[in-house]
Protein backbone atom coordinates (compact mmCIF):
# COMPACT_ATOMS: atom_id res chain seq x y z
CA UNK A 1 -31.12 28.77 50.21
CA UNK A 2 -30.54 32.78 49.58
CA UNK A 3 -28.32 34.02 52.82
CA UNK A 4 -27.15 38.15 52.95
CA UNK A 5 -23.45 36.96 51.50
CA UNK A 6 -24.92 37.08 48.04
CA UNK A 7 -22.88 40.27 46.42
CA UNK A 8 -23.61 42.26 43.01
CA UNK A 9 -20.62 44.68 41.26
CA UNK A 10 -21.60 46.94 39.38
CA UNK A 11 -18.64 49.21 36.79
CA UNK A 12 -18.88 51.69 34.37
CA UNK A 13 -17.12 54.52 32.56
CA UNK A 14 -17.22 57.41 30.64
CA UNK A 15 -18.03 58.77 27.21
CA UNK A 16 -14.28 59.60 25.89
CA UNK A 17 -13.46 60.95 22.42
CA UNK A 18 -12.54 58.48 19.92
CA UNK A 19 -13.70 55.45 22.56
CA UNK A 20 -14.69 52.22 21.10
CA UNK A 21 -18.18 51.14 23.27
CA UNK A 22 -16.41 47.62 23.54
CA UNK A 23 -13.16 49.19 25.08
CA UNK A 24 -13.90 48.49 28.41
CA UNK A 25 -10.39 48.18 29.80
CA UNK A 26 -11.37 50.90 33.03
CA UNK A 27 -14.56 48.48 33.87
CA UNK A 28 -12.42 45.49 33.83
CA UNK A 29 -9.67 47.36 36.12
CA UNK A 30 -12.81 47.77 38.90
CA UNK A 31 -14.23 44.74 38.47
CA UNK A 32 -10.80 42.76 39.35
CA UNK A 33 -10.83 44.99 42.26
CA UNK A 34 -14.69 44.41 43.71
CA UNK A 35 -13.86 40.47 42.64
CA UNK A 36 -10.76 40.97 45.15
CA UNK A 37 -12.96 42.67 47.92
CA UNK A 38 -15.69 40.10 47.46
CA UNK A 39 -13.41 37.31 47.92
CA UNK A 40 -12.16 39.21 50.87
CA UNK A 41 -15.39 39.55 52.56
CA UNK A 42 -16.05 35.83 51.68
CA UNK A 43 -18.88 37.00 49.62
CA UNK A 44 -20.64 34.79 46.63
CA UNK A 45 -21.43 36.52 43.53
CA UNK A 46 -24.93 36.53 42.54
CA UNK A 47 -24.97 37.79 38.50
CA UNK A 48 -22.15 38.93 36.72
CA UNK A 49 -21.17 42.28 36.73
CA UNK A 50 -23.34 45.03 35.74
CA UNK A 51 -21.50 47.20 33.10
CA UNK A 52 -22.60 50.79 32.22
CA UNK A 53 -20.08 51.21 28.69
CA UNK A 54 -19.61 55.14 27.85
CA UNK A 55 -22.18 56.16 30.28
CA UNK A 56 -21.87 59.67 31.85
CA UNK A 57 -22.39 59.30 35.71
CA UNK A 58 -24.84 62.75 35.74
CA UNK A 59 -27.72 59.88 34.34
CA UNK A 60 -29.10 58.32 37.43
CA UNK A 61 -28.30 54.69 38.43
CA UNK A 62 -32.21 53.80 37.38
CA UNK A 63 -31.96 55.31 33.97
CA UNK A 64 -28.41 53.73 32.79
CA UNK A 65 -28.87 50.46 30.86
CA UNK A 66 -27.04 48.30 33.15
CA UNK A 67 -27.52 50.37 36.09
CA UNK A 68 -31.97 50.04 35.44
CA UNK A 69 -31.26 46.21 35.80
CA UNK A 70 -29.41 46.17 38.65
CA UNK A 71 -31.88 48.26 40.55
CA UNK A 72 -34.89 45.81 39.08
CA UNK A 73 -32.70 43.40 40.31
CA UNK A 74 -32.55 44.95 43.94
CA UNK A 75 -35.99 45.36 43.69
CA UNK A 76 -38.10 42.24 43.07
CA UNK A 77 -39.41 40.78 46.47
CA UNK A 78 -36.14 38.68 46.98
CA UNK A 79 -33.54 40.59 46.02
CA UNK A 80 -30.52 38.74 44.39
CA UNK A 81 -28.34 39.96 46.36
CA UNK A 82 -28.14 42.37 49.76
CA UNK A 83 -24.58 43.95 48.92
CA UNK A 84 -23.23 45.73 46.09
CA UNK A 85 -20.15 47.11 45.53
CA UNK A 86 -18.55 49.72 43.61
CA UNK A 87 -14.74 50.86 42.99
CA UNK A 88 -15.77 54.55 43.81
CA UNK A 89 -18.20 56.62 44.99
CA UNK A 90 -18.31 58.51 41.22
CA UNK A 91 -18.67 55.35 39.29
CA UNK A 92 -22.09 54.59 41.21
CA UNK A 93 -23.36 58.19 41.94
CA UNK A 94 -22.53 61.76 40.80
CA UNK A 95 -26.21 63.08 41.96
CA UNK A 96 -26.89 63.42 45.68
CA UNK A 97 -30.16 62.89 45.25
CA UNK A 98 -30.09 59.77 43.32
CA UNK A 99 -27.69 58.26 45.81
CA UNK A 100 -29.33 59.12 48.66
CA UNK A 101 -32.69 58.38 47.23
CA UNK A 102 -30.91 54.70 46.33
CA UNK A 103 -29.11 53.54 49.37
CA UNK A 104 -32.04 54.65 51.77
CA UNK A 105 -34.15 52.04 49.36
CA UNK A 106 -31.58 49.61 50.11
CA UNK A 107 -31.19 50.07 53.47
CA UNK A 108 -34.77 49.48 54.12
CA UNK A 109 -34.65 46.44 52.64
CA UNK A 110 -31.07 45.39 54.21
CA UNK A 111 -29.23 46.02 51.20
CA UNK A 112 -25.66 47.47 51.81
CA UNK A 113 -23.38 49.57 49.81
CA UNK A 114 -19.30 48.98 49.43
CA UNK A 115 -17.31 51.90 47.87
CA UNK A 116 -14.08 49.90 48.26
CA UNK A 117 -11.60 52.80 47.47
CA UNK A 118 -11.44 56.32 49.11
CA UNK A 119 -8.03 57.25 49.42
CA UNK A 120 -7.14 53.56 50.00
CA UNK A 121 -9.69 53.25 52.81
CA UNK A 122 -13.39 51.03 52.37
CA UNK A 123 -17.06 52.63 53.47
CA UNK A 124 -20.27 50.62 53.20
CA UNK A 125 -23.54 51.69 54.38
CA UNK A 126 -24.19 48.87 57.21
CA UNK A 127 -23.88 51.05 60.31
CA UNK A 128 -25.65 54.71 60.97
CA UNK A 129 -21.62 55.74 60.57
CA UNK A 130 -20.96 55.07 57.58
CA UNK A 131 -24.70 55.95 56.03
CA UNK A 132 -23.62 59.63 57.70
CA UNK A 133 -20.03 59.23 56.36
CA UNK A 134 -21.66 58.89 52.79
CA UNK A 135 -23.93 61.61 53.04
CA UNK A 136 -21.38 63.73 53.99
CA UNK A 137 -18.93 62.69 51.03
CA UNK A 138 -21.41 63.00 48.31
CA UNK A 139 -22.49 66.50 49.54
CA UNK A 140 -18.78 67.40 49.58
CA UNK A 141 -18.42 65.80 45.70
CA UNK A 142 -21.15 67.71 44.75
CA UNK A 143 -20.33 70.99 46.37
CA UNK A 144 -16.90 71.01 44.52
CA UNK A 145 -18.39 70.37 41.09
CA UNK A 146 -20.88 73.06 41.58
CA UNK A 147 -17.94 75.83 42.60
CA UNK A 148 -15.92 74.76 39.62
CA UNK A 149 -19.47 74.86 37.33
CA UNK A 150 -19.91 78.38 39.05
CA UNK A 151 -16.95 79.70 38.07
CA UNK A 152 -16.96 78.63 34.80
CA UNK A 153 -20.27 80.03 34.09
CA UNK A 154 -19.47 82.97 35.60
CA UNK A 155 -16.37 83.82 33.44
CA UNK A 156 -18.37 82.56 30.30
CA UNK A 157 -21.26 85.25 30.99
CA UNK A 158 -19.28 87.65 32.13
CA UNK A 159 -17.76 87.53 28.22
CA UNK A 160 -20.77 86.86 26.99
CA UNK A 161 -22.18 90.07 28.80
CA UNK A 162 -19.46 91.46 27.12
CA UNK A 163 -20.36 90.32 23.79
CA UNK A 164 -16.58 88.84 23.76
CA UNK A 165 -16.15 85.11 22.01
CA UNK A 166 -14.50 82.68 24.49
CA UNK A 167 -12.91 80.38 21.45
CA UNK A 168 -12.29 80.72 17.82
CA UNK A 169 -15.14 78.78 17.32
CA UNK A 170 -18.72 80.58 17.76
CA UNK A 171 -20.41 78.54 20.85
CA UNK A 172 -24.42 77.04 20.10
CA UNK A 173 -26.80 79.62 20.94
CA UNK A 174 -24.69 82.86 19.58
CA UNK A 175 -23.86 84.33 16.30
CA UNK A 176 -20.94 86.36 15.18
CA UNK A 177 -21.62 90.14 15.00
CA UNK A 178 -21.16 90.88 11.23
CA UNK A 179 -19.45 94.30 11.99
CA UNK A 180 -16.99 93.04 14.44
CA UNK A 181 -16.51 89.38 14.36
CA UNK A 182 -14.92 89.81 17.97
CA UNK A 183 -18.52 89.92 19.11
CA UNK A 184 -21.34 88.06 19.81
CA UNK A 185 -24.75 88.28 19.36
CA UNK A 186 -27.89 85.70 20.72
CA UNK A 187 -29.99 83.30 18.19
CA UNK A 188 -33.24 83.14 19.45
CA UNK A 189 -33.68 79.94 18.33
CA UNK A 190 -30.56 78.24 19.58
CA UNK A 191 -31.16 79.82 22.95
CA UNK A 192 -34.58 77.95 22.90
CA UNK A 193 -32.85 74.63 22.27
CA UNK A 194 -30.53 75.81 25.20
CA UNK A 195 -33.36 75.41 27.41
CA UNK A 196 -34.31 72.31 26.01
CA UNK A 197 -31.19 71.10 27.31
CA UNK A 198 -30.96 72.42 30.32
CA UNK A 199 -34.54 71.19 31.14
CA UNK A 200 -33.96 67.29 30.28
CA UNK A 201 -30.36 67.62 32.65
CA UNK A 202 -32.63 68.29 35.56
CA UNK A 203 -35.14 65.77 34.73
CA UNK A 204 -32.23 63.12 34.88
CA UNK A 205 -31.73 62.15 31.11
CA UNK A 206 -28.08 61.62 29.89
CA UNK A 207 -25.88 63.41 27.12
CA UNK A 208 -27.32 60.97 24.85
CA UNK A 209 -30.81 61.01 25.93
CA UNK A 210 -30.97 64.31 25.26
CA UNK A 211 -29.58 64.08 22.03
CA UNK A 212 -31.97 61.68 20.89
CA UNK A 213 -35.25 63.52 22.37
CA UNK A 214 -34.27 66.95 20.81
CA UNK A 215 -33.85 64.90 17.05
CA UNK A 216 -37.33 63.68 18.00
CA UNK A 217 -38.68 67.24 18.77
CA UNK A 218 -37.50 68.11 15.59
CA UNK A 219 -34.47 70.36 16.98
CA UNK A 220 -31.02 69.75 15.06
CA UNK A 221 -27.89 71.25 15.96
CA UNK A 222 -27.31 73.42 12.94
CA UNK A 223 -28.30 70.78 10.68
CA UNK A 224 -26.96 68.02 11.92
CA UNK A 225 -27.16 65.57 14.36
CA UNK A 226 -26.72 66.26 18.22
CA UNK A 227 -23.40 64.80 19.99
CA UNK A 228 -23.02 64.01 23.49
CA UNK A 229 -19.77 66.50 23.41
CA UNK A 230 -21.35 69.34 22.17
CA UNK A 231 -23.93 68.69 24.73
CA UNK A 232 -22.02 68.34 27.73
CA UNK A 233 -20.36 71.65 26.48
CA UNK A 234 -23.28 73.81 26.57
CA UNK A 235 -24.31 72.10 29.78
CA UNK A 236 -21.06 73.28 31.48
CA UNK A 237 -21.47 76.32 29.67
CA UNK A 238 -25.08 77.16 31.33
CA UNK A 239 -23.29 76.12 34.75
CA UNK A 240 -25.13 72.44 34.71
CA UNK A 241 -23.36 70.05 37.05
């Protein structure tokens, strides 16, 4: 018979360079440490763990292979589980939004959230205090990546504005001024795929989401295929979170 001690973990990590998709020695580091919590709480694990491998955590939980299951999972009229837990608040959720959006679906259907390590302390969302306490925590996360996106945007444009090159190499979107190399000019074109990216980050899709639906638009990255790197660089570039 189903009872509310049924528990789901769900781990992931992020794209690094040179990262093997099968390395998953950071997943299995949080998963040891929800199966510790679990066992703490006396809880019985439903499924095994739900892995997200080299998955940025700016996709939301829904559109993250592992992450679409669990919520499917969460979702059917029994749920397999009413708690999940997760290592850190970051590993679940990097979008306000998205968690907010997620735990209030949860919580309406008595589904509570563990973030097991802040500082060495536990949260879950089972009491109005620690719903607030998350609210509060994510706004705070995403507050601090949006000053540090700010002022990186604003010292790239204000070198940009400039016409100065940030790098020895000549960033997507801008050309090097044949008369002074120093300087840099716009390409229409690349500024148009700039867009492009910027436009699918706010829908929700991920560094390699975005890769894949600019090939099938047609739009290389000067003639070759898109990486998630390059990607993520003009994204912090235009001041994306």
């Amino acid at each position: 018979m189903f009872t509310k001690s049924r528990a789901i973990i769900y781990a992931r990590y992020s794209p690094r360079p040179q990262q093997a998709a099968d390395n998953c020695e950071s997943a299995n580091i949080q998963i040891g440490k929800c199966t510790g919590y679990a066992d703490m709480r006396n809880f019985a694990l439903a499924a095994e763990p739900f892995i997200d491998k080299l998955t940025s955590g700016s996709t939301p939980l829904a559109k993250r292979p592992a992450g679409k299951k669990l919520v499917a999972a969460l979702n059917k009229r029994t749920p397999i589980a009413h708690h999940v837990i997760i290592t850190k608040l970051d590993r679940g959720f990097r979008n306000v939004s998205d968690c907010l959006d997620q735990i209030t679906t949860w919580d309406q259907r008595g589904i509570t959230l563990h973030i097991i390590d802040l500082g060495g302390a536990t949260i879950d969302t089972a009491s109005a205090t620690g719903r607030l306490f998350l609210t509060l925590l994510a706004a705070m996360a995403a507050w601090e990546r949006g000053i540090i996106s700010e002022r990186t945007s604003d010292a790239m444009r204000h070198s940009q504005a400039n016409g100065r090159r940030m790098s020895d190499q000549t960033p997507y979107g801008w050309k090097r001024d044949p008369r002074n190399p120093a300087l840099l000019t716009e390409i229409p074109r690349e500024q148009a795929g700039i867009v492009a990216i910027v436009e699918l980050h706010a829908a929700g899709y991920g560094l390699r989401e975005i890769g894949r639906e600019l090939m099938r638009r047609g739009r290389r990255c000067r003639g070759r295929e898109w990486r998630h790197s390059t990607i993520k660089r003009i994204l912090r570039r235009a001041g994306c979170p």
